[in-house]
PDB file of N, CA and C in Angstrom:
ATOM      1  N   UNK A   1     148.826  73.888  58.026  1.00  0.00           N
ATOM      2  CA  UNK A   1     147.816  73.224  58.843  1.00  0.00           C
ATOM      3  C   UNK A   1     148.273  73.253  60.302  1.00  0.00           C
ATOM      4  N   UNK A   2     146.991  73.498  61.143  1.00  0.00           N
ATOM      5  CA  UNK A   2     147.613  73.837  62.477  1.00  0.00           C
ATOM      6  C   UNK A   2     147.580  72.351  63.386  1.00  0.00           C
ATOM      7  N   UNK A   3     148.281  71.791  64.327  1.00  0.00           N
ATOM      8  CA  UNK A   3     147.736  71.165  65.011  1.00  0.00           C
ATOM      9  C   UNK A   3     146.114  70.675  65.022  1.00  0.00           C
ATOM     10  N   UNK A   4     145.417  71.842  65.710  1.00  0.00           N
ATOM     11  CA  UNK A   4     144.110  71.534  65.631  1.00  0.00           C
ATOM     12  C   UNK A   4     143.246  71.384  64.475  1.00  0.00           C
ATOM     13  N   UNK A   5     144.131  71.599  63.835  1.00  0.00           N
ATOM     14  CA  UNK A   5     143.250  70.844  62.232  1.00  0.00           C
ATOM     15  C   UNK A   5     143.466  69.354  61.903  1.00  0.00           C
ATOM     16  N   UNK A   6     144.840  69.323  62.088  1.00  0.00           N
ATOM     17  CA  UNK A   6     144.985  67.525  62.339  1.00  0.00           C
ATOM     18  C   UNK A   6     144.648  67.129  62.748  1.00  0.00           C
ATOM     19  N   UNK A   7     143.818  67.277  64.150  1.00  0.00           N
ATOM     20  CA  UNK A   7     143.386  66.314  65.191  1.00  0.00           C
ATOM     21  C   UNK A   7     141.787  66.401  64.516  1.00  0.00           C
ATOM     22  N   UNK A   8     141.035  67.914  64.274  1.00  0.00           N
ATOM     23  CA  UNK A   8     139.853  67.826  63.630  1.00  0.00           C
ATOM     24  C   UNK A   8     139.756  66.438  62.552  1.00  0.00           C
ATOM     25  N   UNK A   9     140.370  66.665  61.497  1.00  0.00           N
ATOM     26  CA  UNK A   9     140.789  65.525  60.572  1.00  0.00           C
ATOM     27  C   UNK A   9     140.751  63.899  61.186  1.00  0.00           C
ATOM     28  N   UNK A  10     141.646  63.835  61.945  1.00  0.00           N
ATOM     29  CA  UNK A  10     142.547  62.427  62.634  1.00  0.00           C
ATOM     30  C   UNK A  10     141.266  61.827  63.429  1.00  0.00           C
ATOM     31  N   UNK A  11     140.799  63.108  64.136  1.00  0.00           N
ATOM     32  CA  UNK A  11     139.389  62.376  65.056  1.00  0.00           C
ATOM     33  C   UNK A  11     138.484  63.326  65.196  1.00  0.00           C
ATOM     34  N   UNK A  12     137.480  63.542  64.061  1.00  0.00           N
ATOM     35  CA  UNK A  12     136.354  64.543  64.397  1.00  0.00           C
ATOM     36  C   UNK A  12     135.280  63.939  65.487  1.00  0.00           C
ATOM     37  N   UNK A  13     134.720  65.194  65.727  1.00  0.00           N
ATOM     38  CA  UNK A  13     134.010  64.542  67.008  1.00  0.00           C
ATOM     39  C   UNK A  13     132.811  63.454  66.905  1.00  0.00           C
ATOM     40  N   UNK A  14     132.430  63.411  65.449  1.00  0.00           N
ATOM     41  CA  UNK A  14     131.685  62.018  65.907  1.00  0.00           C
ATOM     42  C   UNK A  14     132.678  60.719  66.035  1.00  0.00           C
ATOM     43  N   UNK A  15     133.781  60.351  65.587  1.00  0.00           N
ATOM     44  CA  UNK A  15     134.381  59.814  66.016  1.00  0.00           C
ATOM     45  C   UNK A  15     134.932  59.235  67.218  1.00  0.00           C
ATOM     46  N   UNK A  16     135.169  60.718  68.021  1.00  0.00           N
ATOM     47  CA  UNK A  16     135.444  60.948  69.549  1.00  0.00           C
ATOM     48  C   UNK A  16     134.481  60.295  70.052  1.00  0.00           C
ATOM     49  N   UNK A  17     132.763  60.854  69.728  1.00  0.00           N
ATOM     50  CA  UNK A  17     131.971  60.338  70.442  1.00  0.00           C
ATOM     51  C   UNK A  17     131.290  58.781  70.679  1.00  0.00           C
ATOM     52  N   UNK A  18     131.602  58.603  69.424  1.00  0.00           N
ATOM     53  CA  UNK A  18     130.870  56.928  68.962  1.00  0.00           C
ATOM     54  C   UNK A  18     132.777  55.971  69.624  1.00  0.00           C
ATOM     55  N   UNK A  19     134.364  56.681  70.553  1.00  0.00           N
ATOM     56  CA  UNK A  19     134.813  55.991  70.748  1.00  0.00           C
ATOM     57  C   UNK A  19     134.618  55.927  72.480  1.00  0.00           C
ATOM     58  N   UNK A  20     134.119  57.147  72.937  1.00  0.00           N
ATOM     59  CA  UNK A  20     133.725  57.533  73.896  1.00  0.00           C
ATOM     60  C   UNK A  20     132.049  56.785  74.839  1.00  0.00           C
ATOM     61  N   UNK A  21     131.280  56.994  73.993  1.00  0.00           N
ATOM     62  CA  UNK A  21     130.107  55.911  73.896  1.00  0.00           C
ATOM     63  C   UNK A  21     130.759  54.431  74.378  1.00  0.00           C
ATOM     64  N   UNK A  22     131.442  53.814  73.276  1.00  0.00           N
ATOM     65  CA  UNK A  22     132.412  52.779  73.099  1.00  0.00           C
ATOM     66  C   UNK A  22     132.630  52.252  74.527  1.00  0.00           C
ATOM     67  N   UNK A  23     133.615  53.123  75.199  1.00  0.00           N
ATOM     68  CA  UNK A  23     134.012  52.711  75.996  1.00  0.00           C
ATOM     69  C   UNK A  23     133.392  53.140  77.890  1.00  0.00           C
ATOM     70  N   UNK A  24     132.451  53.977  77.189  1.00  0.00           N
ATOM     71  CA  UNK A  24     130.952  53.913  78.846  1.00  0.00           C
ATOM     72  C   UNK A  24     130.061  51.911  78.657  1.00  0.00           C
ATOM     73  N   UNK A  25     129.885  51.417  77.168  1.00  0.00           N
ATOM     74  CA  UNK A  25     129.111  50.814  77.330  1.00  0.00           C
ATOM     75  C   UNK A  25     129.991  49.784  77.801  1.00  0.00           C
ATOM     76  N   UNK A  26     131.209  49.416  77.580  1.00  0.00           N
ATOM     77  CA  UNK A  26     132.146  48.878  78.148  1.00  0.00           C
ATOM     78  C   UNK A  26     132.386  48.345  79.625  1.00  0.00           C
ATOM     79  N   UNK A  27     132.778  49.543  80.159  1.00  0.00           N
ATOM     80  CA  UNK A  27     132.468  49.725  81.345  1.00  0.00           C
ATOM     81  C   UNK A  27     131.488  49.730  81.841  1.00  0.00           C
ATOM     82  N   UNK A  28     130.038  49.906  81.516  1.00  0.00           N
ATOM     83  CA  UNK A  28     128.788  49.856  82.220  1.00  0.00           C
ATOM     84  C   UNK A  28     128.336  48.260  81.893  1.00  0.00           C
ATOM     85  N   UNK A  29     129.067  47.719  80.907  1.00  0.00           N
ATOM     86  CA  UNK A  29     128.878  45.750  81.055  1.00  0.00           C
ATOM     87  C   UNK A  29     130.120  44.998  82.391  1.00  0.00           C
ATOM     88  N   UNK A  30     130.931  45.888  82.418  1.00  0.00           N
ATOM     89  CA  UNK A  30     132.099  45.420  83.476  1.00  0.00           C
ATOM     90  C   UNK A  30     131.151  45.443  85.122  1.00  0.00           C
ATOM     91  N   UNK A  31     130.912  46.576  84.910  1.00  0.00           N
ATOM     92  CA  UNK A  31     129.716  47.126  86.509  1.00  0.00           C
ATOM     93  C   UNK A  31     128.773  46.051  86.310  1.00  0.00           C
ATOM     94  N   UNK A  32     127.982  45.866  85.505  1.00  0.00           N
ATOM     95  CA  UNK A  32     126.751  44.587  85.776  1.00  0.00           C
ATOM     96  C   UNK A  32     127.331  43.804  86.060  1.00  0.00           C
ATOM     97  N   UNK A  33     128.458  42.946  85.485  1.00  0.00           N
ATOM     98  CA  UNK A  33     129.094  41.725  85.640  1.00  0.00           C
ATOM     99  C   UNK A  33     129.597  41.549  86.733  1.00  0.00           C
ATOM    100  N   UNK A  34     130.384  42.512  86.966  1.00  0.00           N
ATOM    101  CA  UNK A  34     130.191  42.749  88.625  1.00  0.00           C
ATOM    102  C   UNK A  34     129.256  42.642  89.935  1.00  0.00           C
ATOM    103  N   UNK A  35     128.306  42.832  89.366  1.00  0.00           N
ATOM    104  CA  UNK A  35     127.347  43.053  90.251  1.00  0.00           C
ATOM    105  C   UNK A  35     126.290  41.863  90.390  1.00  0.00           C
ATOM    106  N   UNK A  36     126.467  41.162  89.104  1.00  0.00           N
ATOM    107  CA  UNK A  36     126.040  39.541  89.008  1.00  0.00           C
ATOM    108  C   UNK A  36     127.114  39.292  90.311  1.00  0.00           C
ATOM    109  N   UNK A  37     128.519  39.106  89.837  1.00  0.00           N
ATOM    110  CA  UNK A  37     129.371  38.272  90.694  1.00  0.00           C
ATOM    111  C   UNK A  37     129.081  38.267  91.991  1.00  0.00           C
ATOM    112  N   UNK A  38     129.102  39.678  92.572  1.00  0.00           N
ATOM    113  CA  UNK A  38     129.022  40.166  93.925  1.00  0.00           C
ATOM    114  C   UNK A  38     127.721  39.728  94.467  1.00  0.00           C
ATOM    115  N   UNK A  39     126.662  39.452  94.048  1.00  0.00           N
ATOM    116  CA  UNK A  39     125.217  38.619  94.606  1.00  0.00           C
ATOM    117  C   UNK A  39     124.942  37.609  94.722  1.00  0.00           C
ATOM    118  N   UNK A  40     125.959  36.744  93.955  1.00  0.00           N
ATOM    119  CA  UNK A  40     126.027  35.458  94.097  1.00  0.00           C
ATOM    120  C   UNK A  40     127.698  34.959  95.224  1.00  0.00           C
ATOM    121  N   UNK A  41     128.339  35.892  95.773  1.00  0.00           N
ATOM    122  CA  UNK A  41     129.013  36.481  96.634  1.00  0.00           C
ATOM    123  C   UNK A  41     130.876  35.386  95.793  1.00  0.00           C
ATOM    124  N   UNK A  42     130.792  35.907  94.776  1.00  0.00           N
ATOM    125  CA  UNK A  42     131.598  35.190  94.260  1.00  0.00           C
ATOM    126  C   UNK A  42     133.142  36.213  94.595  1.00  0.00           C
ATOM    127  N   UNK A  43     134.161  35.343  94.230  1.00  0.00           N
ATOM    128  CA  UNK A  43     135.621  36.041  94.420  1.00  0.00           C
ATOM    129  C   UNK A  43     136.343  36.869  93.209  1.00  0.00           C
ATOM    130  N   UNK A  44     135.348  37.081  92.462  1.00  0.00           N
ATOM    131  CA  UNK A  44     135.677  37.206  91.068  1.00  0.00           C
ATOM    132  C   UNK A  44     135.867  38.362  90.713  1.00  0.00           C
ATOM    133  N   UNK A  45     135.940  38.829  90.405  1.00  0.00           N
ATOM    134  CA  UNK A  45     136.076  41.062  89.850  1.00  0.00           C
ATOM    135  C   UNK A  45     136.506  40.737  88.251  1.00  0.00           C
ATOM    136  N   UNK A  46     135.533  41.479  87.268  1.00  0.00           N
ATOM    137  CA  UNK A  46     136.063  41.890  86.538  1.00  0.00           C
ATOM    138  C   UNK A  46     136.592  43.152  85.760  1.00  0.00           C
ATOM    139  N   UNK A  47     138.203  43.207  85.577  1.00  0.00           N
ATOM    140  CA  UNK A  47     138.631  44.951  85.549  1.00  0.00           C
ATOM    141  C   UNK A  47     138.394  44.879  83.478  1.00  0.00           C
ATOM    142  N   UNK A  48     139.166  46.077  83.062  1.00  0.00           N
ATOM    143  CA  UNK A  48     138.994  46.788  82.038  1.00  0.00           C
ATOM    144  C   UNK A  48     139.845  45.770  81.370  1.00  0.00           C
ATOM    145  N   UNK A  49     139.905  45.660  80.366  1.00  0.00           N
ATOM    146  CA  UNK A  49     141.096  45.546  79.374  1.00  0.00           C
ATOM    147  C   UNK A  49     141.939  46.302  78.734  1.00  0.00           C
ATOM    148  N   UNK A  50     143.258  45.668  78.450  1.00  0.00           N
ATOM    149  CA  UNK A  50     144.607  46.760  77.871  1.00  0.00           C
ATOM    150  C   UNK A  50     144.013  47.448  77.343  1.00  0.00           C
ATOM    151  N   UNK A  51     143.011  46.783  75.969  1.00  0.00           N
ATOM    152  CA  UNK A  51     142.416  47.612  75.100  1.00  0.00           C
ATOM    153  C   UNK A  51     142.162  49.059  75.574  1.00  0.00           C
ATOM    154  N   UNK A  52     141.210  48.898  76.479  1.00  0.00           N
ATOM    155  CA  UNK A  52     140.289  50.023  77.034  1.00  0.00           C
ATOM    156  C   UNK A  52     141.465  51.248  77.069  1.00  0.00           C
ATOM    157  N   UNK A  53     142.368  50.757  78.346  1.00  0.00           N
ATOM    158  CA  UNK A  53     143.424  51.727  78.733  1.00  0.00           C
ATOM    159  C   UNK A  53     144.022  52.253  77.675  1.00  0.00           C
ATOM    160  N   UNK A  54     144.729  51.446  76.411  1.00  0.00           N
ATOM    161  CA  UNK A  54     145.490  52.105  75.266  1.00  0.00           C
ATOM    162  C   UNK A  54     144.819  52.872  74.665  1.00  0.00           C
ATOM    163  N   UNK A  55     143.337  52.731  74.021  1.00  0.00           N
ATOM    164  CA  UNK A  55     142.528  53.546  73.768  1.00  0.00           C
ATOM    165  C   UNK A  55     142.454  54.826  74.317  1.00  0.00           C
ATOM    166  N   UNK A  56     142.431  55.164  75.994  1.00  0.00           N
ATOM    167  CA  UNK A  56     142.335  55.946  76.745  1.00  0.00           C
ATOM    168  C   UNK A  56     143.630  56.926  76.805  1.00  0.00           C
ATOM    169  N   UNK A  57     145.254  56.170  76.683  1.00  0.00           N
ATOM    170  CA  UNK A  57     146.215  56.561  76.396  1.00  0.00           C
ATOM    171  C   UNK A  57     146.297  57.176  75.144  1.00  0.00           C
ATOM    172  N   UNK A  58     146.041  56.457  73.872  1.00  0.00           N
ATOM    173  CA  UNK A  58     146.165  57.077  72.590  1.00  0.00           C
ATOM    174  C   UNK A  58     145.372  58.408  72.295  1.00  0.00           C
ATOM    175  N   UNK A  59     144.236  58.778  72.957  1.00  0.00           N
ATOM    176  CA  UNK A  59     143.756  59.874  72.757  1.00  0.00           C
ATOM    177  C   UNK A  59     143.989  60.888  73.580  1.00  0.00           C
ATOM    178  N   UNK A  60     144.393  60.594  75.033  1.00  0.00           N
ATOM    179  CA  UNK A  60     145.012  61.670  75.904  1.00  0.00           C
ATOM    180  C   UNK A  60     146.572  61.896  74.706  1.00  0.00           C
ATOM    181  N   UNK A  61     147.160  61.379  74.323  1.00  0.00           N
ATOM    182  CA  UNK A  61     148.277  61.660  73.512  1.00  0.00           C
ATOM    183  C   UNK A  61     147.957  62.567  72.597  1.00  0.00           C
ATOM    184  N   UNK A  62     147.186  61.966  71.714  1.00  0.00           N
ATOM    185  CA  UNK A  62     146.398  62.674  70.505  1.00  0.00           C
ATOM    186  C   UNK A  62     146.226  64.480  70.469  1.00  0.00           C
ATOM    187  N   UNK A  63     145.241  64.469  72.010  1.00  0.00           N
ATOM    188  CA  UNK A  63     144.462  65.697  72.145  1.00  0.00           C
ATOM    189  C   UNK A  63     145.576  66.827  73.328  1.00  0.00           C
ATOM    190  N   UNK A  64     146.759  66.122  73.189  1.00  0.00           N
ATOM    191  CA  UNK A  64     147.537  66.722  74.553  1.00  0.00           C
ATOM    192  C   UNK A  64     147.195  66.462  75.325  1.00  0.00           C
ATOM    193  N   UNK A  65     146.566  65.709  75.870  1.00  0.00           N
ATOM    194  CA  UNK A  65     145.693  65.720  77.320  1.00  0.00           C
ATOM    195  C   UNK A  65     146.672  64.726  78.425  1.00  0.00           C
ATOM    196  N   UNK A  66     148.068  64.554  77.887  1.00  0.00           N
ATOM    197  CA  UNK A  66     148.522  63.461  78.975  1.00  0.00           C
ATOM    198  C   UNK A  66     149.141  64.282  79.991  1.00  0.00           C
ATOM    199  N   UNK A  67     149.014  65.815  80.121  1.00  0.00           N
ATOM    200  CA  UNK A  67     149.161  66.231  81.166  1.00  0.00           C
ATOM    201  C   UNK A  67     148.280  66.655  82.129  1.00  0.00           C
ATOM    202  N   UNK A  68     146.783  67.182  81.278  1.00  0.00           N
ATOM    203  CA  UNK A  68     146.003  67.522  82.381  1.00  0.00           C
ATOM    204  C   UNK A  68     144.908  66.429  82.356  1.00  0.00           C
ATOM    205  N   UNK A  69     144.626  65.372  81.612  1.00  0.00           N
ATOM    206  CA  UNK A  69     144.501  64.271  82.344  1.00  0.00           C
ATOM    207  C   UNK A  69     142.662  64.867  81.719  1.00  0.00           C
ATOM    208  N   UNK A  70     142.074  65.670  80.883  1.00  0.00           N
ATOM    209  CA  UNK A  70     140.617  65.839  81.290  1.00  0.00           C
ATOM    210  C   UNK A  70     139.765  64.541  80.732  1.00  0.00           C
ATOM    211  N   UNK A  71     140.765  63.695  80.189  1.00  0.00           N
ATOM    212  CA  UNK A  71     139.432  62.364  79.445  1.00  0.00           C
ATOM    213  C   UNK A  71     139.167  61.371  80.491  1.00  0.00           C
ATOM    214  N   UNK A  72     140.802  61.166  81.505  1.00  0.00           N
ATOM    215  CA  UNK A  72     140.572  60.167  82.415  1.00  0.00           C
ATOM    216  C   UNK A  72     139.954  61.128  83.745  1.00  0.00           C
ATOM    217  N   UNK A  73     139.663  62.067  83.483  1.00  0.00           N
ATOM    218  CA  UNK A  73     139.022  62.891  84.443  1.00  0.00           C
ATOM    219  C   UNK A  73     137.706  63.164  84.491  1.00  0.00           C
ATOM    220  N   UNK A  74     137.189  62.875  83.260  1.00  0.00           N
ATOM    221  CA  UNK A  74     135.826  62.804  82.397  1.00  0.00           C
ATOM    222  C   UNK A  74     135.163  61.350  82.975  1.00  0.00           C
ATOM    223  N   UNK A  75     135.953  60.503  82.406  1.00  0.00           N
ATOM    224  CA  UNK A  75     135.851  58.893  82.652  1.00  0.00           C
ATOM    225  C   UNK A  75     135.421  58.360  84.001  1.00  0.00           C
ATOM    226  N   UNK A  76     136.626  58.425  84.671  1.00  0.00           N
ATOM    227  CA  UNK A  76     136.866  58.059  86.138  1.00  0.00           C
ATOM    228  C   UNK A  76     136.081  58.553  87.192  1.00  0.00           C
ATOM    229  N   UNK A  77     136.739  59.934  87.292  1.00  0.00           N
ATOM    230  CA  UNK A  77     136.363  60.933  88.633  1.00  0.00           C
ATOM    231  C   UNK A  77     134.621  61.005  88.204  1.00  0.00           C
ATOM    232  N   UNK A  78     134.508  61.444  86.830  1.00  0.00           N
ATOM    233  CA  UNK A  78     133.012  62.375  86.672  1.00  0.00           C
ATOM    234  C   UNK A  78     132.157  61.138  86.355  1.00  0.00           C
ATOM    235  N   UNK A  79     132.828  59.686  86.233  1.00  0.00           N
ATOM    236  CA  UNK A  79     131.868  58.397  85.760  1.00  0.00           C
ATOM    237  C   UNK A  79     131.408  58.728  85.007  1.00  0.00           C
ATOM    238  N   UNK A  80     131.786  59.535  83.522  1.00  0.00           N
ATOM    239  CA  UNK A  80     131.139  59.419  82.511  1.00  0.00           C
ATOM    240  C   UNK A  80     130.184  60.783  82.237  1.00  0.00           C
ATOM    241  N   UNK A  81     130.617  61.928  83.086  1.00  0.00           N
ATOM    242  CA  UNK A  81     130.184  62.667  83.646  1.00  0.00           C
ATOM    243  C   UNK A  81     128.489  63.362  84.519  1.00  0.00           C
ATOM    244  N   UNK A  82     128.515  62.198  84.849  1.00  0.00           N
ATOM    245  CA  UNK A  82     126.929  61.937  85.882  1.00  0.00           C
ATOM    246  C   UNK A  82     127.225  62.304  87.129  1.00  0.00           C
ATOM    247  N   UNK A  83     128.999  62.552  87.185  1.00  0.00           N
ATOM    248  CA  UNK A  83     128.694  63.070  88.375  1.00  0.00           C
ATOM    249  C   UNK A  83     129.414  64.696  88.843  1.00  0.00           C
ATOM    250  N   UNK A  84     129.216  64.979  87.328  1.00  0.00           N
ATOM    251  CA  UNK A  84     129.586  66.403  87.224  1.00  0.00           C
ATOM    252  C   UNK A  84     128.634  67.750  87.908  1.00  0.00           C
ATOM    253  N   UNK A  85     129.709  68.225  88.872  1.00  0.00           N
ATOM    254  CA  UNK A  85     128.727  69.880  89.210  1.00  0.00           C
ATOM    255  C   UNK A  85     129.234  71.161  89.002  1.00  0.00           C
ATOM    256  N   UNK A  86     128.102  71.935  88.389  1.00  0.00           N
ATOM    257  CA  UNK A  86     128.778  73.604  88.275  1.00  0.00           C
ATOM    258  C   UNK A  86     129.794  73.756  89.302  1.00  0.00           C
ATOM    259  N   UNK A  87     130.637  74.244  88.799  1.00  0.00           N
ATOM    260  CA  UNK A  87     131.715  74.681  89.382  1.00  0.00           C
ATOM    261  C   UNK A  87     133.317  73.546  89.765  1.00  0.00           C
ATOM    262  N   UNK A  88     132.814  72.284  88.931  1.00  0.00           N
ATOM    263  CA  UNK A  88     133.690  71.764  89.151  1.00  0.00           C
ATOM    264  C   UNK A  88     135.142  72.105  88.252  1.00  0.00           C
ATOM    265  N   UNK A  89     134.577  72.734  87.187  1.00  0.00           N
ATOM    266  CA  UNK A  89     135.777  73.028  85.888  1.00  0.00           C
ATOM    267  C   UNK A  89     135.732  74.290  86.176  1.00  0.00           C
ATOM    268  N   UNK A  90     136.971  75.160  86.219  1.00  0.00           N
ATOM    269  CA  UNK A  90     136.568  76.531  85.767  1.00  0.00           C
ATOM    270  C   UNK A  90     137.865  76.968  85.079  1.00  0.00           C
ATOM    271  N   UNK A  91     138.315  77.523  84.254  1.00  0.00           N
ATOM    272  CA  UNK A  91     138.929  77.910  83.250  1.00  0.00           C
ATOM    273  C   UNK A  91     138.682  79.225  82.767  1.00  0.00           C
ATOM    274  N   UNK A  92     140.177  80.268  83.162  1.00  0.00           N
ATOM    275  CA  UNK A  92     139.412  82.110  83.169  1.00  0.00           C
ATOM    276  C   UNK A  92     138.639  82.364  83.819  1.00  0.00           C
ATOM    277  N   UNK A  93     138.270  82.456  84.930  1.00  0.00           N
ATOM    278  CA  UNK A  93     137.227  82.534  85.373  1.00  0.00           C
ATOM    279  C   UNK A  93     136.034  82.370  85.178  1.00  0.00           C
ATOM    280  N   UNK A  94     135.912  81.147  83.781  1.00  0.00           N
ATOM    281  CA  UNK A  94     134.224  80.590  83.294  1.00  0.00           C
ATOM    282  C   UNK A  94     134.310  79.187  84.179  1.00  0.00           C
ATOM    283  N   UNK A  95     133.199  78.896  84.375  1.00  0.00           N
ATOM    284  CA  UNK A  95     132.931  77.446  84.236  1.00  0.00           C
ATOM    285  C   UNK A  95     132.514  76.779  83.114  1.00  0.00           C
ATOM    286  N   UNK A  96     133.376  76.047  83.371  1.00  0.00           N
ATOM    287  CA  UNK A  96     133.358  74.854  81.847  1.00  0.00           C
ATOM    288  C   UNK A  96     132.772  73.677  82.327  1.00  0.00           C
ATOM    289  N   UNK A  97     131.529  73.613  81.163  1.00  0.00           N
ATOM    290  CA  UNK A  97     131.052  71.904  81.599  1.00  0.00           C
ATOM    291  C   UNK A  97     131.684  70.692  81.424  1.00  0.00           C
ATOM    292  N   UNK A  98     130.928  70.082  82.070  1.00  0.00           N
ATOM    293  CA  UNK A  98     131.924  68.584  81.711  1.00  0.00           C
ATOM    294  C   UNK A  98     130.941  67.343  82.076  1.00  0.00           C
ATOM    295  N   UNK A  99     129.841  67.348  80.686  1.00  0.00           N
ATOM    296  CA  UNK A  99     128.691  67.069  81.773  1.00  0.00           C
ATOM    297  C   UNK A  99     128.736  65.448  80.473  1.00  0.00           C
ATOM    298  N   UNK A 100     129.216  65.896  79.380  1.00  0.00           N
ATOM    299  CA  UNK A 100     128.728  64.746  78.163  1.00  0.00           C
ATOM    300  C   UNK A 100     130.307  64.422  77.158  1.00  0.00           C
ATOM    301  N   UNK A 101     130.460  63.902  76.770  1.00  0.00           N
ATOM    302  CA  UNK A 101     131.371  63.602  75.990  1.00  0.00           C
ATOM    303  C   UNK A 101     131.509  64.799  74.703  1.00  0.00           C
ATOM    304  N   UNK A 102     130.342  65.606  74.035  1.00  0.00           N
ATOM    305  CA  UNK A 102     130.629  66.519  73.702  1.00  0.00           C
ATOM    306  C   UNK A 102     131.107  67.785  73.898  1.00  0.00           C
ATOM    307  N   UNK A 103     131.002  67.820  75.474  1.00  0.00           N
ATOM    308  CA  UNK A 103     131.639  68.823  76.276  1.00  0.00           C
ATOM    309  C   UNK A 103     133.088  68.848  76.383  1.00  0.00           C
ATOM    310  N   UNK A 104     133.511  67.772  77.060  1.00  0.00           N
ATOM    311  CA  UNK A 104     134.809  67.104  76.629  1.00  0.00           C
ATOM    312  C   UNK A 104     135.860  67.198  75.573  1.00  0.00           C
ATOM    313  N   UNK A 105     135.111  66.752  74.197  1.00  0.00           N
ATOM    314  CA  UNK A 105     135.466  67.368  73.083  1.00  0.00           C
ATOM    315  C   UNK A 105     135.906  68.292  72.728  1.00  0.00           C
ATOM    316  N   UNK A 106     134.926  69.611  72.969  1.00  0.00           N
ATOM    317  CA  UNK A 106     134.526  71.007  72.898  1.00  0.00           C
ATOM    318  C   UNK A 106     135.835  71.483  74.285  1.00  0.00           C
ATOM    319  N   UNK A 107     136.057  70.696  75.416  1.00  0.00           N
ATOM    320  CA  UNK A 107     137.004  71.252  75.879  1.00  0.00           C
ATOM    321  C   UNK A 107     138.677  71.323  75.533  1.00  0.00           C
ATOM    322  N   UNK A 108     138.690  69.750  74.969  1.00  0.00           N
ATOM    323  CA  UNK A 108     139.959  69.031  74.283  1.00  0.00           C
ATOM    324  C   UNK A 108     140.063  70.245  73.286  1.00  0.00           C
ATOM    325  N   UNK A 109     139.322  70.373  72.378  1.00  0.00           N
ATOM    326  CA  UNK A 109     139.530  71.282  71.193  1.00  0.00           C
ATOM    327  C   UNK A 109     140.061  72.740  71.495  1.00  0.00           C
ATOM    328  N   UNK A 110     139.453  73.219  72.915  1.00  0.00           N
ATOM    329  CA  UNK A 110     139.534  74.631  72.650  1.00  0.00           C
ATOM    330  C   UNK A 110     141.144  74.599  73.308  1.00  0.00           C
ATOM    331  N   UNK A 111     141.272  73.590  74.007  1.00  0.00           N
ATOM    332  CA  UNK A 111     142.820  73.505  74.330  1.00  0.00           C
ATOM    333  C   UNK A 111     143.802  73.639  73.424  1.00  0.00           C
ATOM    334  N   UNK A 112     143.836  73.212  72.462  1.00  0.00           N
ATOM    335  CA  UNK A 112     144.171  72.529  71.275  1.00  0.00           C
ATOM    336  C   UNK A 112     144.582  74.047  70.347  1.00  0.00           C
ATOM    337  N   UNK A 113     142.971  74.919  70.518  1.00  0.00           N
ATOM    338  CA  UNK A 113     143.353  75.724  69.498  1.00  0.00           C
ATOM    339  C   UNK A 113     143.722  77.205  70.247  1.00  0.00           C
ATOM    340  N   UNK A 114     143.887  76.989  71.689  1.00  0.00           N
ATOM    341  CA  UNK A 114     145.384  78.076  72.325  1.00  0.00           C
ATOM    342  C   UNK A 114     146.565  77.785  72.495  1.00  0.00           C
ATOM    343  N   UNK A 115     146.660  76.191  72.770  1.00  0.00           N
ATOM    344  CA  UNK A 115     148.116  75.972  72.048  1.00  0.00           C
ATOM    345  C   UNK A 115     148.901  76.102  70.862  1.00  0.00           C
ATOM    346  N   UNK A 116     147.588  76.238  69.592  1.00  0.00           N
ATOM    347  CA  UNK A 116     148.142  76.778  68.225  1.00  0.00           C
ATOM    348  C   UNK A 116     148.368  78.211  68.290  1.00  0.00           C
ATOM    349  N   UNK A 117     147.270  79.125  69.096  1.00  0.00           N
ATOM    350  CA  UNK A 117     147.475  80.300  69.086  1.00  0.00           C
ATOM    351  C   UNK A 117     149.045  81.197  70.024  1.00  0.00           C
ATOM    352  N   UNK A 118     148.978  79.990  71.123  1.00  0.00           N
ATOM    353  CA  UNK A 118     150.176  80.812  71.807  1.00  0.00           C
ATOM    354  C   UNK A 118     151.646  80.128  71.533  1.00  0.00           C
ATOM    355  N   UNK A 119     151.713  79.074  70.616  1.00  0.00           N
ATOM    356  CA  UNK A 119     152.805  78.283  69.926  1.00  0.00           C
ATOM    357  C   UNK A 119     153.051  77.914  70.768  1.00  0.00           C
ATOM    358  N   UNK A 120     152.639  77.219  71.953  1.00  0.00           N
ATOM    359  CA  UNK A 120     153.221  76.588  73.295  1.00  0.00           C
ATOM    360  C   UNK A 120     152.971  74.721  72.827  1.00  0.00           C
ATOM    361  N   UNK A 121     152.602  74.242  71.751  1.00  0.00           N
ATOM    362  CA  UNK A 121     153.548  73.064  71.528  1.00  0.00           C
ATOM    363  C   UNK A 121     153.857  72.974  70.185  1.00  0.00           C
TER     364      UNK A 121
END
């Protein structure tokens, strides 16, 4: 069994997606709450929880990704990727989307299965 069969197994992508979902609706209740606070001009901010982050850690681990970073890059930079544009990914000279959490996936994976192919972990 290769790597990328374990991780298929460990976290298929509806999984990925319904943890991914998970943690936009998360964050998109943190932003309202926020945005209550801030109109009523309060001192208050509310950030993420450990949860969120370990979650975010355990699967950059999972998928290899704690070096190139593409989930908190997905997350953060692309907000979930709404604020993704052609040409922001490119890989071989393709552009790679990065527009939905299945994209993401589909990118995690194909990583996954040239690191099985070139035995580089």
């Amino acid at each position: 069994m290769t790597y990328s069969d374990f991780v298929q197994e460990a976290c298929p992508k509806e999984l990925f997606l319904k943890l991914m979902h998970g943690i936009q609706r998360q964050y998109s209740f943190f932003d309202a709450m926020n945005t209550v606070l801030a109109e009523y001009r309060s001192d208050g901010y509310i950030l993420p929880s450990d949860q969120d982050y370990l979650l975010i850690y355990l699967l950059e681990r999972i998928f290899h990704d704690d070096e190139n970073q593409w989930i908190s890059y997905f997350l953060f930079d692309l907000d979930f990727g709404t604020k993704y544009q052609d040409g922001f990914v490119v890989m071989n000279n393709r552009m790679v989307p990065l527009r939905t959490p299945e994209d993401l996936y589909d990118l995690l994976m194909n990583n996954l299965w040239e690191e099985d192919a070139d035995g580089s972990r």
